[in-house]
Protein backbone atom coordinates (compact mmCIF):
# COMPACT_ATOMS: atom_id res chain seq x y z
CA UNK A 1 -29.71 -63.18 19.06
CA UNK A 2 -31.47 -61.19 21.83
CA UNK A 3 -29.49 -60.72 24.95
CA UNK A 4 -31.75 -61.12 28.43
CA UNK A 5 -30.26 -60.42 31.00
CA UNK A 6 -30.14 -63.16 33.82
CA UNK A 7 -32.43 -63.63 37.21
CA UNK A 8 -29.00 -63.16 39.22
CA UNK A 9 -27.76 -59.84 37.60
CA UNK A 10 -31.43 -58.38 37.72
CA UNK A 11 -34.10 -60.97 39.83
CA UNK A 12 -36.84 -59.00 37.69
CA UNK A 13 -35.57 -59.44 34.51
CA UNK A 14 -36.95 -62.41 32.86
CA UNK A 15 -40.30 -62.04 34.55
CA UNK A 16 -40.30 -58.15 33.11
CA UNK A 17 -39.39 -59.67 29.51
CA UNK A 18 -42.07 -62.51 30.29
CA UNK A 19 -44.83 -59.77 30.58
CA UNK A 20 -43.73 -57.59 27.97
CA UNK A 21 -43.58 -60.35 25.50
CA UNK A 22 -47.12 -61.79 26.53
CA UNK A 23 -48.62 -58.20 26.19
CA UNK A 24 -47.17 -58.06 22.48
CA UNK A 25 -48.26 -61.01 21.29
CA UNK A 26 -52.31 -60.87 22.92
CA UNK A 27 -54.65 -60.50 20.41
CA UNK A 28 -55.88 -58.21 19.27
CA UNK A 29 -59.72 -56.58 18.46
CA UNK A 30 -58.27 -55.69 15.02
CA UNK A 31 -57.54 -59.25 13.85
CA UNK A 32 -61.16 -59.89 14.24
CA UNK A 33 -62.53 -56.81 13.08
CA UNK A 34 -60.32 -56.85 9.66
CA UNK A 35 -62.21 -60.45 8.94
CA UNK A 36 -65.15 -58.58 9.02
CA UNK A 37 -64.48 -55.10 6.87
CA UNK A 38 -67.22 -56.05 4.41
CA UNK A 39 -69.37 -54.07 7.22
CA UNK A 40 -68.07 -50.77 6.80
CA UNK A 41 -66.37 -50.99 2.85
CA UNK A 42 -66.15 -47.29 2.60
CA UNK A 43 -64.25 -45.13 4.17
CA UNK A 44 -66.05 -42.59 6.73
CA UNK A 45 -64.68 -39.15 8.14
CA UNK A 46 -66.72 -36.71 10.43
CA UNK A 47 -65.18 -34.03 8.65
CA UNK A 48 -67.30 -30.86 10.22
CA UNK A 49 -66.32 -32.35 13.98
CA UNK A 50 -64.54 -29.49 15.52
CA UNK A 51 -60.82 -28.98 16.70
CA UNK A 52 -59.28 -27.52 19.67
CA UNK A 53 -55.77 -27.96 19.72
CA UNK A 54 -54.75 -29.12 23.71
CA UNK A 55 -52.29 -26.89 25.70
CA UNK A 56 -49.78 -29.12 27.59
CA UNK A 57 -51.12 -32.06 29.66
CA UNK A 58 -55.06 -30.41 28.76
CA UNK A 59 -55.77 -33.47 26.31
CA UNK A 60 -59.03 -33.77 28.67
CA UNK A 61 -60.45 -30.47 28.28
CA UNK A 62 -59.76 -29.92 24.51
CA UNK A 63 -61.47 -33.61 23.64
CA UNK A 64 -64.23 -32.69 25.63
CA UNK A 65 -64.73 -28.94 24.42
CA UNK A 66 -64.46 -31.03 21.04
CA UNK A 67 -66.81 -33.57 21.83
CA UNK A 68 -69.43 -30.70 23.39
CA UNK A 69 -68.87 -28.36 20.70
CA UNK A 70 -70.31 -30.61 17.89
CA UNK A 71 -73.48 -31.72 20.29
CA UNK A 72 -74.02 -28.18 20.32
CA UNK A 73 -72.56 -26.52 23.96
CA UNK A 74 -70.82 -23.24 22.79
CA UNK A 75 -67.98 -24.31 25.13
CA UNK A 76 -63.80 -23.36 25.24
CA UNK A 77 -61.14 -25.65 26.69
CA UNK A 78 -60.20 -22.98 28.47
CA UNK A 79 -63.86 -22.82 30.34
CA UNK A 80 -64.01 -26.94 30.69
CA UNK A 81 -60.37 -26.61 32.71
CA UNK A 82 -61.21 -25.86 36.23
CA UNK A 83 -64.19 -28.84 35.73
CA UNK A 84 -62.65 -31.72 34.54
CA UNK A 85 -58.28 -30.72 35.02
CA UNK A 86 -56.32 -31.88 38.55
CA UNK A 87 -53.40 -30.18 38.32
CA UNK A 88 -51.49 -33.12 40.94
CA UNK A 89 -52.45 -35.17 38.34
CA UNK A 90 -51.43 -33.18 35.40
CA UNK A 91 -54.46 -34.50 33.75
CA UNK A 92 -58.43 -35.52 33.61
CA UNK A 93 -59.78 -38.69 35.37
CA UNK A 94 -62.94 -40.17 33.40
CA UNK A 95 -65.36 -39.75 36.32
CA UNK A 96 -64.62 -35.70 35.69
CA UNK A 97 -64.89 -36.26 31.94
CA UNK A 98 -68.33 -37.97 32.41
CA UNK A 99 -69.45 -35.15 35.22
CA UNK A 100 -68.84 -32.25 33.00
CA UNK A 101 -70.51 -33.64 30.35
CA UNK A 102 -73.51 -34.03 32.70
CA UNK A 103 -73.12 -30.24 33.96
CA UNK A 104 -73.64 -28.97 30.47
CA UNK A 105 -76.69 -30.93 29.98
CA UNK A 106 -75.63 -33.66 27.92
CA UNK A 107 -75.77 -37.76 28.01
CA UNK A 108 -72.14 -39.10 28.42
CA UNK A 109 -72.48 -43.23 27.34
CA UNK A 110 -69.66 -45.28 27.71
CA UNK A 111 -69.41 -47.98 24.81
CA UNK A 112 -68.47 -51.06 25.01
CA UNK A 113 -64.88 -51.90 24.96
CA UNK A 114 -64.80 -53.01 21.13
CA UNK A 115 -64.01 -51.65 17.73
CA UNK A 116 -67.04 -52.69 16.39
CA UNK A 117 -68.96 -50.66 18.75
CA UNK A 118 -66.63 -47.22 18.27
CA UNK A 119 -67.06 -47.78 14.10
CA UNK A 120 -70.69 -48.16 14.47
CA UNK A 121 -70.63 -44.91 16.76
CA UNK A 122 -68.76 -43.00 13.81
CA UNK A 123 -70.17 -44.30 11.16
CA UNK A 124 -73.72 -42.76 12.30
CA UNK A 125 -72.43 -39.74 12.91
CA UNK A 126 -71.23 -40.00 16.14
CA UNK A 127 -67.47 -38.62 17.18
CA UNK A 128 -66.14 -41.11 20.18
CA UNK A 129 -64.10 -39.80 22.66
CA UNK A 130 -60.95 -42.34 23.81
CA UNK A 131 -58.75 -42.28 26.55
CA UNK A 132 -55.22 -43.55 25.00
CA UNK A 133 -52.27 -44.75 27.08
CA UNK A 134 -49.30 -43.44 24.34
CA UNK A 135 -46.09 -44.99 26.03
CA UNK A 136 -45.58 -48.20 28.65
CA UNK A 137 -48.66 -49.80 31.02
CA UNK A 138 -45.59 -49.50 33.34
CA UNK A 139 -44.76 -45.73 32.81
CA UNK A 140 -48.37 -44.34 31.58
CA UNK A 141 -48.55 -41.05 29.05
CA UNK A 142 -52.80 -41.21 29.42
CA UNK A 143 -53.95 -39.29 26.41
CA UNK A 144 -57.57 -38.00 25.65
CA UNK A 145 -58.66 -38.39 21.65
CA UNK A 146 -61.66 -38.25 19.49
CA UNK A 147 -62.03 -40.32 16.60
CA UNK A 148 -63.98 -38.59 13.76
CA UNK A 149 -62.95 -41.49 10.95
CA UNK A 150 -62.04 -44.85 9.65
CA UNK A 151 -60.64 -46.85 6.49
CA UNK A 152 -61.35 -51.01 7.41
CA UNK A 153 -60.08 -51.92 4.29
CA UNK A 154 -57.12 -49.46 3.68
CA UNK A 155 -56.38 -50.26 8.13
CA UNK A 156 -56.45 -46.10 8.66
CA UNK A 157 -58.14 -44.56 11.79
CA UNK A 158 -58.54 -40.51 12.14
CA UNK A 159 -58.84 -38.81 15.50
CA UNK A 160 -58.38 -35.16 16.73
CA UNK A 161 -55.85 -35.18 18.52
CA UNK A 162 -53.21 -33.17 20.58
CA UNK A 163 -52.30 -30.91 18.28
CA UNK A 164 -53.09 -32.55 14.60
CA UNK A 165 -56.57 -32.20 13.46
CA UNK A 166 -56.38 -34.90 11.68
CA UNK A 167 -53.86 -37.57 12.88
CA UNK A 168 -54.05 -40.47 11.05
CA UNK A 169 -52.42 -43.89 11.75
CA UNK A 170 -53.20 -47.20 11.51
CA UNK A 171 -55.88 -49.24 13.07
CA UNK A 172 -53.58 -51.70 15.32
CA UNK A 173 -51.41 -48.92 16.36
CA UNK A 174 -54.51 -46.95 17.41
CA UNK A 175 -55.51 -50.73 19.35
CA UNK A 176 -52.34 -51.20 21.46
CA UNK A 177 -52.46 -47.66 22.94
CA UNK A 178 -56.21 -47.44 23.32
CA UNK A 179 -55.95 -51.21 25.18
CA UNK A 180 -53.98 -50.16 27.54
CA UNK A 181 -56.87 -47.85 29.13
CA UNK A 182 -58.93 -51.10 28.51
CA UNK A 183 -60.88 -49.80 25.39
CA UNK A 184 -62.62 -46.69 27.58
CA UNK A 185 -64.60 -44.64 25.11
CA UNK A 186 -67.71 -42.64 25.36
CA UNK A 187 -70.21 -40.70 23.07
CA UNK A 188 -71.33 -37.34 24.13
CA UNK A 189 -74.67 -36.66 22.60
CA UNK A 190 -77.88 -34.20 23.44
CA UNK A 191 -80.34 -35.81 25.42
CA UNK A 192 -82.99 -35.98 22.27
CA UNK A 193 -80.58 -38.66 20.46
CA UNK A 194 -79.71 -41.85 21.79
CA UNK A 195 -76.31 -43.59 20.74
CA UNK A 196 -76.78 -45.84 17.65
CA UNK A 197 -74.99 -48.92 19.95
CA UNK A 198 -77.17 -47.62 23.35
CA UNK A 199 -78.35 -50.40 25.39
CA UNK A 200 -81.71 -49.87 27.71
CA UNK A 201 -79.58 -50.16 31.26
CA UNK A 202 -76.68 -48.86 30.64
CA UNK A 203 -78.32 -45.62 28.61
CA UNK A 204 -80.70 -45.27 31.78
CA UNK A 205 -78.02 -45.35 34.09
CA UNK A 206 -75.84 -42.67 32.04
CA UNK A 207 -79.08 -40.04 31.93
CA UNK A 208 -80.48 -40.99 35.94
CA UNK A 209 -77.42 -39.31 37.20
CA UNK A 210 -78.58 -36.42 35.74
CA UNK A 211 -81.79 -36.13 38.36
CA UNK A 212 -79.02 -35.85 41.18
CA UNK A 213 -77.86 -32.73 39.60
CA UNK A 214 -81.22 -30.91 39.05
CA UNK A 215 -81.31 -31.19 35.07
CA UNK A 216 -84.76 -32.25 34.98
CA UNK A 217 -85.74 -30.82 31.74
CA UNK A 218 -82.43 -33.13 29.77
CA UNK A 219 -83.40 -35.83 32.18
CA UNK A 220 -87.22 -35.67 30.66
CA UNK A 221 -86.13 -35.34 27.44
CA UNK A 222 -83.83 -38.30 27.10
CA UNK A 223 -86.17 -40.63 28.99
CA UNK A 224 -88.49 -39.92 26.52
CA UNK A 225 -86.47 -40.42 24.21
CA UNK A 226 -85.23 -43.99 25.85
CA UNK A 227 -88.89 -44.82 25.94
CA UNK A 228 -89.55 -44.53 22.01
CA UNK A 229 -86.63 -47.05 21.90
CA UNK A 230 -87.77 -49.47 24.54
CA UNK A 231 -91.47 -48.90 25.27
CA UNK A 232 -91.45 -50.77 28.24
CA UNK A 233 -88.30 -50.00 30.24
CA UNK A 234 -89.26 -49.42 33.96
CA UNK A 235 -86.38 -47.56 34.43
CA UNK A 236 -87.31 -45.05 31.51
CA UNK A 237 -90.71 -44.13 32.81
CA UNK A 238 -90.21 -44.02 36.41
CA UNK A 239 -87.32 -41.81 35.47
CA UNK A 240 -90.09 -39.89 33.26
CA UNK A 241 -92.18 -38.99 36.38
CA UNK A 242 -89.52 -38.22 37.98
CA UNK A 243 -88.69 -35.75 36.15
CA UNK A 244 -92.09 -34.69 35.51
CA UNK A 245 -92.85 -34.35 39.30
CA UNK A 246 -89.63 -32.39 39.76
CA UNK A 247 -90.72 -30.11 37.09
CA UNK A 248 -94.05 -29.58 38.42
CA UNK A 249 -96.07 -31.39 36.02
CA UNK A 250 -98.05 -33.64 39.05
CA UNK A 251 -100.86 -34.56 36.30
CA UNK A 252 -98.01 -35.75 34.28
CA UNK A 253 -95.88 -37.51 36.77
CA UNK A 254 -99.38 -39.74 38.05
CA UNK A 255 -100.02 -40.74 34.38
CA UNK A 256 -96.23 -42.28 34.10
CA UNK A 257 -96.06 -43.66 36.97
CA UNK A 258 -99.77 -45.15 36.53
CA UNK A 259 -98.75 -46.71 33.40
CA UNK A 260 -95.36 -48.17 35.47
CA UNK A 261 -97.65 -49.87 37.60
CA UNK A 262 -100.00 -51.16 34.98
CA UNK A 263 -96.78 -52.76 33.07
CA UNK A 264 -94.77 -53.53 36.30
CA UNK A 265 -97.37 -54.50 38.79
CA UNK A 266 -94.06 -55.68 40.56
CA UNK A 267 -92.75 -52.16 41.27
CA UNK A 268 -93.40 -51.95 44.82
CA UNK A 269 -91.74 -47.87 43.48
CA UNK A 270 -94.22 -47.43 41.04
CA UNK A 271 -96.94 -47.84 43.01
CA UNK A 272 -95.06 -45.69 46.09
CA UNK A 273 -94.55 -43.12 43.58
CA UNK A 274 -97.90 -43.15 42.14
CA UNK A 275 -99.42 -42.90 46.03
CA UNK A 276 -97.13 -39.74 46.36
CA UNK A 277 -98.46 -37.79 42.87
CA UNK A 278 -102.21 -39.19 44.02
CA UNK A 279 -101.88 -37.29 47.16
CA UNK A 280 -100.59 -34.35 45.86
CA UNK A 281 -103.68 -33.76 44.25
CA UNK A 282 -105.98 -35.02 47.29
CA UNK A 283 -106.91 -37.91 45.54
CA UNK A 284 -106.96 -39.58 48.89
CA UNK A 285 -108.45 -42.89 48.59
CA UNK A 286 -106.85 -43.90 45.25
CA UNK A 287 -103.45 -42.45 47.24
CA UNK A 288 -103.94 -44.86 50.32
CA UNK A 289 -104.60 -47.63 48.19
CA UNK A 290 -101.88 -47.87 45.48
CA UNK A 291 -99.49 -46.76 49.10
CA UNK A 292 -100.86 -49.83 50.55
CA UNK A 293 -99.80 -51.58 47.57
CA UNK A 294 -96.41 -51.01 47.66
CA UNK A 295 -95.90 -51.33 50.96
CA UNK A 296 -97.31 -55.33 50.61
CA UNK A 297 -94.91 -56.04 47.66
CA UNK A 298 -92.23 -54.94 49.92
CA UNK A 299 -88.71 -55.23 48.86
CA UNK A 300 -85.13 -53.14 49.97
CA UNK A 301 -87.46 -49.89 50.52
CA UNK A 302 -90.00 -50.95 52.31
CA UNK A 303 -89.49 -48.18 54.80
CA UNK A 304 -89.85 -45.32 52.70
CA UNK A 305 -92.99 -47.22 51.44
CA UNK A 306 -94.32 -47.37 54.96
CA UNK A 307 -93.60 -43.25 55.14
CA UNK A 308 -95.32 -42.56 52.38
CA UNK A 309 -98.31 -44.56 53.59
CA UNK A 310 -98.20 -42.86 57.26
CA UNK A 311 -97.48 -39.22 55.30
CA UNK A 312 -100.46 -39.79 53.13
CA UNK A 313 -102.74 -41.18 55.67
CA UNK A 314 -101.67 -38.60 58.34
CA UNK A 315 -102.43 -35.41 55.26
CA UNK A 316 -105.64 -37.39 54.48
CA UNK A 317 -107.22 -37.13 58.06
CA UNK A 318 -105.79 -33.22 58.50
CA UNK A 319 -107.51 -32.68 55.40
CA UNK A 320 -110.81 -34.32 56.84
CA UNK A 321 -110.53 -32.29 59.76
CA UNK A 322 -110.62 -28.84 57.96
């Protein structure tokens, strides 16, 4: 018979074995995902992934060299520690995870917080780093992993991991400690290959951060690559010229964002940045006009639209003068 203690000797007691009990028994992804195994009936293992071994409380900077390494960044743990490592921490925070893998040119794309989704990742080829929580939710041991294999049927997961290259264990233990960090996982891929599970907003929103940190040349690429996926994604080809402006391809910028307004004559920012690539090739009238445009849809930016107007028409009239 199990002995709890009692709410007079310790007021917290039952509540703490309430809890504990209720966090056993929730169910669990696995339950599902084992009704399923017809889906993936082999076994898979990313067998050339490679394998850093982490130095004490580095799990973040060894997953990530890992994760780098096989997208193609010639890149140490030892280089990735002063990026991503906070030493009051004694550990990585995701945010610097996703950041570095930014820095070194890559697309860092957060799955969804199910098995399916990490399976469908490996079994195209794609390692997915996890952030594990390996003891209590109420005394935390975070843990960074990449898993590089599965067995549905025989329940076996593989990862890289601390200091085994291949630890294997099965599937539900790998659940309850990846749960705890509420199934955070992410891909780190080169900005020519989209995830196999990407989905058009969330993939534009991992690549547009990379316009705040000047790599316009990954930024083109993967919104190129986004728009063979989804044709049509405004967010794709306004990020296109963006990055084609920034680059100095003006010609290039006007025909994206022409073809933004065409599809999305809703864009008040199409048409804004269309005005701004018009006029930087003194295509004055056709500048004023799509300026005018966006400054009648309107919408959260109407001021800058109004700018760009004034700017333009102010530029026009100098240019008159001369």
């Amino acid at each position: 018979m199990l002995n709890v203690p009692t709410a007079r000797i310790f007021p917290g007691g039952i509540i703490f074995f309430v809890i504990l009990f209720m966090s056993g028994c929730a169910t669990l992804q696995t339950d599902r995902v084992r009704a399923t195994a017809g889906a993936f009936p082999r076994p898979v293992e990313l067998a050339t992934v490679p394998f850093y071994p982490q130095e004490e409380y580095q799990c973040g900077p060894a997953a990530l060299a890992t994760a780098l390494n096989w997208s193609g960044v010639p890149v140490t743990p030892e280089q990735l520690v002063s990026q991503v490592y906070l030493p009051e921490r004694q550990g990585s925070l995701q945010l610097e995870m996703i950041g570095a893998a930014r820095r070194h040119g890559r697309v860092p794309y957060v799955l969804r917080p199910e098995l399916e989704s990490l399976f469908a990742e490996v079994a195209s080829g794609n390692p997915v780093l996890v952030l594990q929580n390996l003891s209590f939710w109420w005394y935390p041991k975070w843990h960074y992993a990449v898993v590089v294999g599965f067995d549905l049927p025989g329940d076996r997961i593989v990862l890289r991991s601390g200091r085994e290259q291949r630890h294997d264990i099965p599937i539900e233990l790998f659940e309850r400690t990846w749960r705890r960090s509420r199934y955070w996982a992410m891909v780190v891929l080169p900005p020519d290959q989209l995830p196999f599970t990407a989905e058009e907003i969330p993939y534009v929103q991992a690549v547009a951060p990379l316009e705040r940190i000047a790599r316009w040349p990954e930024a083109q690429t993967a919104y190129a690559a986004a728009l063979k996926h989804w044709p049509k994604s405004l967010g794709a080809r306004m990020g296109l010229g963006n990055s084609r402006y920034a680059l100095g391809d003006v010609t290039g910028s006007e025909e994206e964002f022409r073809r933004a307004a065409q599809e999305h004559p809703e864009a008040a920012a199409a048409f804004n940045n269309l005005a701004q690539a018009l006029a930087d090739q003194k295509k004055w009238s056709q500048a004023q006009a799509a300026a005018r445009h966006a400054v009648e849809l309107g919408g959260p930016q109407i001021e800058t639209y109004r700018d760009t107007l004034k700017q333009i028409e102010t530029r026009s009239e100098q240019n008159a003068a001369q």
